[in-house]
Protein backbone atom coordinates (compact mmCIF):
# COMPACT_ATOMS: atom_id res chain seq x y z
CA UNK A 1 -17.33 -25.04 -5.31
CA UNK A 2 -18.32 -23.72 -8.57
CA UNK A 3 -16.09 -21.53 -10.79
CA UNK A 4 -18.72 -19.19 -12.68
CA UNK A 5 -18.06 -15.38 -11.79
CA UNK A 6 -21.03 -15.37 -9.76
CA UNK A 7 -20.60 -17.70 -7.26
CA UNK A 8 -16.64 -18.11 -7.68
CA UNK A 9 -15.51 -17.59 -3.82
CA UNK A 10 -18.82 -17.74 -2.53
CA UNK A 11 -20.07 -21.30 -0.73
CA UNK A 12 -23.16 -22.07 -1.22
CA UNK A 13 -25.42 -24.07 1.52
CA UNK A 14 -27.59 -26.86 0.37
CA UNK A 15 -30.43 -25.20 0.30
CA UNK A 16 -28.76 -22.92 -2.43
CA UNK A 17 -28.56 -19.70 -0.70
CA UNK A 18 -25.74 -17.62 -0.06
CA UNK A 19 -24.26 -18.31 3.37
CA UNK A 20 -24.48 -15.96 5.70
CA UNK A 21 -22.37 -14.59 8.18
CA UNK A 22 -23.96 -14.89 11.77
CA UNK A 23 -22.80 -11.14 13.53
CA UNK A 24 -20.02 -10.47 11.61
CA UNK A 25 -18.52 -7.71 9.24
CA UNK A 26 -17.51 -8.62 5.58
CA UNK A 27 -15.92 -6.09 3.00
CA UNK A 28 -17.29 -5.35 0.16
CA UNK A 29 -15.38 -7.02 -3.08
CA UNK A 30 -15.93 -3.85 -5.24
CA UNK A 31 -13.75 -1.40 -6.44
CA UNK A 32 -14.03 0.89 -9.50
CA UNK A 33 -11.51 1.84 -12.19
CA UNK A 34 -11.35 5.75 -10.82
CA UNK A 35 -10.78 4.04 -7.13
CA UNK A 36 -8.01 1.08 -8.92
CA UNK A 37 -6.46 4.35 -10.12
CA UNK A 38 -6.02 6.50 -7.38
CA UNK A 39 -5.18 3.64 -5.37
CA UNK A 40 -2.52 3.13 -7.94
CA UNK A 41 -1.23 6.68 -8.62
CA UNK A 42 -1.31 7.72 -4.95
CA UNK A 43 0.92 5.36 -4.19
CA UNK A 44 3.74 5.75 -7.06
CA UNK A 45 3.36 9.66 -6.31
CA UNK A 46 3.18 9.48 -2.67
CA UNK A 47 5.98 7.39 -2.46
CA UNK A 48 8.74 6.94 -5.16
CA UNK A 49 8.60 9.77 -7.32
CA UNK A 50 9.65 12.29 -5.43
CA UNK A 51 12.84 10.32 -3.34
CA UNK A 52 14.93 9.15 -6.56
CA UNK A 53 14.65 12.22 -9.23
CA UNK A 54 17.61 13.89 -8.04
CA UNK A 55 19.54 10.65 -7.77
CA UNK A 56 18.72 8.84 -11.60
CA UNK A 57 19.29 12.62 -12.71
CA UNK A 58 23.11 12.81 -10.88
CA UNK A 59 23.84 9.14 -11.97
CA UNK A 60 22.71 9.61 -15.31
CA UNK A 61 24.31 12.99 -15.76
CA UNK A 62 21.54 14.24 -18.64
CA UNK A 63 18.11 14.60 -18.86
CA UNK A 64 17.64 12.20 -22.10
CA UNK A 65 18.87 9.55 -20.25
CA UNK A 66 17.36 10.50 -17.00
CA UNK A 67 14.03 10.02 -18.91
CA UNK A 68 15.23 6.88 -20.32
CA UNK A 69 15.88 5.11 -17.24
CA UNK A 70 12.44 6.74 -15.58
CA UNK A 71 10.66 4.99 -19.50
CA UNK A 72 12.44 1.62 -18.37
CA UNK A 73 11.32 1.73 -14.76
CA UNK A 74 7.48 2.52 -15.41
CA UNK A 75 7.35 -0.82 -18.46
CA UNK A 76 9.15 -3.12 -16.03
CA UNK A 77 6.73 -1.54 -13.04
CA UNK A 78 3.86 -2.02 -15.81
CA UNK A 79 5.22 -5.58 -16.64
CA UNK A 80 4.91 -6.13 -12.82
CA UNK A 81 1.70 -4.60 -12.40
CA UNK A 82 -0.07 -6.96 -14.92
CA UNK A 83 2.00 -10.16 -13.29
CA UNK A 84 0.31 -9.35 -10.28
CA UNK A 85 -3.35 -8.68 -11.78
CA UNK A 86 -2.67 -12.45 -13.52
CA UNK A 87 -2.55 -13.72 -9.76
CA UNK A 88 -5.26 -11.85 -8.72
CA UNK A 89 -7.89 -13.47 -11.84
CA UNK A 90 -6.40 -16.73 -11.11
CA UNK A 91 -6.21 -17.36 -7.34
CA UNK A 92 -9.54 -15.05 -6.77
CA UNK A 93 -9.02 -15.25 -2.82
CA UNK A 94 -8.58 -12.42 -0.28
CA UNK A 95 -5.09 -11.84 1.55
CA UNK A 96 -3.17 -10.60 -1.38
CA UNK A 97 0.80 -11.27 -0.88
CA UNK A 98 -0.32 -13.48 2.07
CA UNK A 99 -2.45 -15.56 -0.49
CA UNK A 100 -0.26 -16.19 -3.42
CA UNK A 101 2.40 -16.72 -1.40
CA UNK A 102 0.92 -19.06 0.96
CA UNK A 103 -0.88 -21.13 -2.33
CA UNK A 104 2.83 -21.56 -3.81
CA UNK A 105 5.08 -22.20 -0.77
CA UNK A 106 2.99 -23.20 1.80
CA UNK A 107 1.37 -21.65 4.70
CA UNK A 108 4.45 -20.99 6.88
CA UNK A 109 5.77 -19.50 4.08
CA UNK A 110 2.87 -17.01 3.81
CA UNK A 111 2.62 -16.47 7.17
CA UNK A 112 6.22 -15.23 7.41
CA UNK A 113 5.64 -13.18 4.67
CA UNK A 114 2.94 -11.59 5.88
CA UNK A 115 4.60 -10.84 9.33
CA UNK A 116 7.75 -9.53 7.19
CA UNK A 117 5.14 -7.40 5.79
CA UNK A 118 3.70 -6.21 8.57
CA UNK A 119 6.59 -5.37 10.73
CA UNK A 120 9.01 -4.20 8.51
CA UNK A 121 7.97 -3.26 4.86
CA UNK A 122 4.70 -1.52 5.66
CA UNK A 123 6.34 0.77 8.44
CA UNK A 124 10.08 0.89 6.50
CA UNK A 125 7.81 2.52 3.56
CA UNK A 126 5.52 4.54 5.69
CA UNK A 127 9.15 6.25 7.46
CA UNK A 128 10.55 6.69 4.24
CA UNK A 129 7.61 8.25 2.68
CA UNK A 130 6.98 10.86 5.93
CA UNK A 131 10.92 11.21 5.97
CA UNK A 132 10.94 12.51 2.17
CA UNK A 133 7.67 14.92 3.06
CA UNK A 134 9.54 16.56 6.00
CA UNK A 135 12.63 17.08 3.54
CA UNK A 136 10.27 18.68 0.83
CA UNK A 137 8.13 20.77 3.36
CA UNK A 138 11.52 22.18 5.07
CA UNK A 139 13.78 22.62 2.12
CA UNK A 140 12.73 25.99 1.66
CA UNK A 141 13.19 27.16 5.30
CA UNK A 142 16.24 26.17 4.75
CA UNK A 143 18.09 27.31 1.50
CA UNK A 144 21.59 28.06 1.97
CA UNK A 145 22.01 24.99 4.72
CA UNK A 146 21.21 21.65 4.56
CA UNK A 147 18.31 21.11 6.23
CA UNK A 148 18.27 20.15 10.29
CA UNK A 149 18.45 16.30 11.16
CA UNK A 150 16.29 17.20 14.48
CA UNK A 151 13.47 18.84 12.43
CA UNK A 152 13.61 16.57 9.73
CA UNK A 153 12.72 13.94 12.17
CA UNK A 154 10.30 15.80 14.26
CA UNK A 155 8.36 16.46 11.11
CA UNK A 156 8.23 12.91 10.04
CA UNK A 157 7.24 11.59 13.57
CA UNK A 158 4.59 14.16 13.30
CA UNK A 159 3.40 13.33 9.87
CA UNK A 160 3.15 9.46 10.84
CA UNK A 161 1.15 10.18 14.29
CA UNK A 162 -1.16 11.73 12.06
CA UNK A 163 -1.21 9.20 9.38
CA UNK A 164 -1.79 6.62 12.37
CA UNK A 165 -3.31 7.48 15.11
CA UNK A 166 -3.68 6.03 18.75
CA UNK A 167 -7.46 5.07 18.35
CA UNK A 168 -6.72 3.30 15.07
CA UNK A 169 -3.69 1.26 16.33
CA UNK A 170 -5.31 0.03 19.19
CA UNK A 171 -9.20 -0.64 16.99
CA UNK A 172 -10.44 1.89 19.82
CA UNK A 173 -13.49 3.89 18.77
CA UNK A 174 -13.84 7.56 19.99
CA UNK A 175 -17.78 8.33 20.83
CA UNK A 176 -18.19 11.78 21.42
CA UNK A 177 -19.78 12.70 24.64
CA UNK A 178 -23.91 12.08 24.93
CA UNK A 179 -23.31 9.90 20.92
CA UNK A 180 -25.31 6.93 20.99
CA UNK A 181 -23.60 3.53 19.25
């Protein structure tokens, strides 16, 4: 297999053409800077941001350090960020986690981690991230009390059938009535 950015990841047949996939559906490897970055920011601001301010803040008991700690977080995040771009230029395969882990320990390895993955860090940050919507969303319904464990929850269990629904879990697709395929 050759190692040129062209053709690195792509076999080639004898007969020098690309091979081609007989009936099947392949991703496109593209994405932009403006898509890299909303990927990116999405997630820190959909997910982290908004659960741990209050917390650094009471533990740090000041702003200036408050900010401090938040400085040290995004360089180490940023010091992680590049680590895993470094993977991603030098094992240039699809799978991700599943990929570099699997290329260093083994397959096993990266299978497990993939399951781990899929059963319990995926959905873990999915709860956590619906659970800390529901608590924004409701706070100010509620400002003299704490707000209600019951409609914390129902909110949340809302927010994620909507973030996943049934037709999606189950790779079901809706036609409306009298659509063609």
């Amino acid at each position: 297999m050759e190692t040129d950015p062209k053709t690195r990841g792509n076999p080639q047949k004898k007969g020098g053409k690309e091979e081609e996939e007989e009936g099947g559906v392949a991703l496109k490897k593209e994405i932009g800077l403006l898509s890299a970055c909303g990927i990116i920011v999405g997630n820190i601001i959909g997910s982290g941001i908004f659960v741990a301010p209050r917390g650094v803040l009471a533990h740090a008991g000041a702003v200036g350090p408050a900010l401090l700690v938040w400085g040290l977080s995004g360089a180490l995040t940023a010091l992680g960020a590049l680590c895993y771009a470094e993977l991603g230029v030098a094992l240039p395969r699809p799978g991700g986690d599943y990929a570099y882990v699997g290329h260093a320990f083994g397959p096993l390895v990266g299978f497990l981690r993939l399951w781990i993955s899929v059963l319990v860090i995926y959905p873990t940050n999915q709860a956590v991230i619906a659970l800390t919507f529901a608590n924004y969303v409701l706070q100010p319904l509620f400002p003299t009390c704490g707000t209600p464990e019951a409609a914390l929850r129902i909110l949340a269990a809302a927010c994620l059938r909507e973030s996943c629904p049934k037709s999606r879990i189950l790779g079901v697709s809706q036609k409306k009535s009298g659509e063609k395929r």
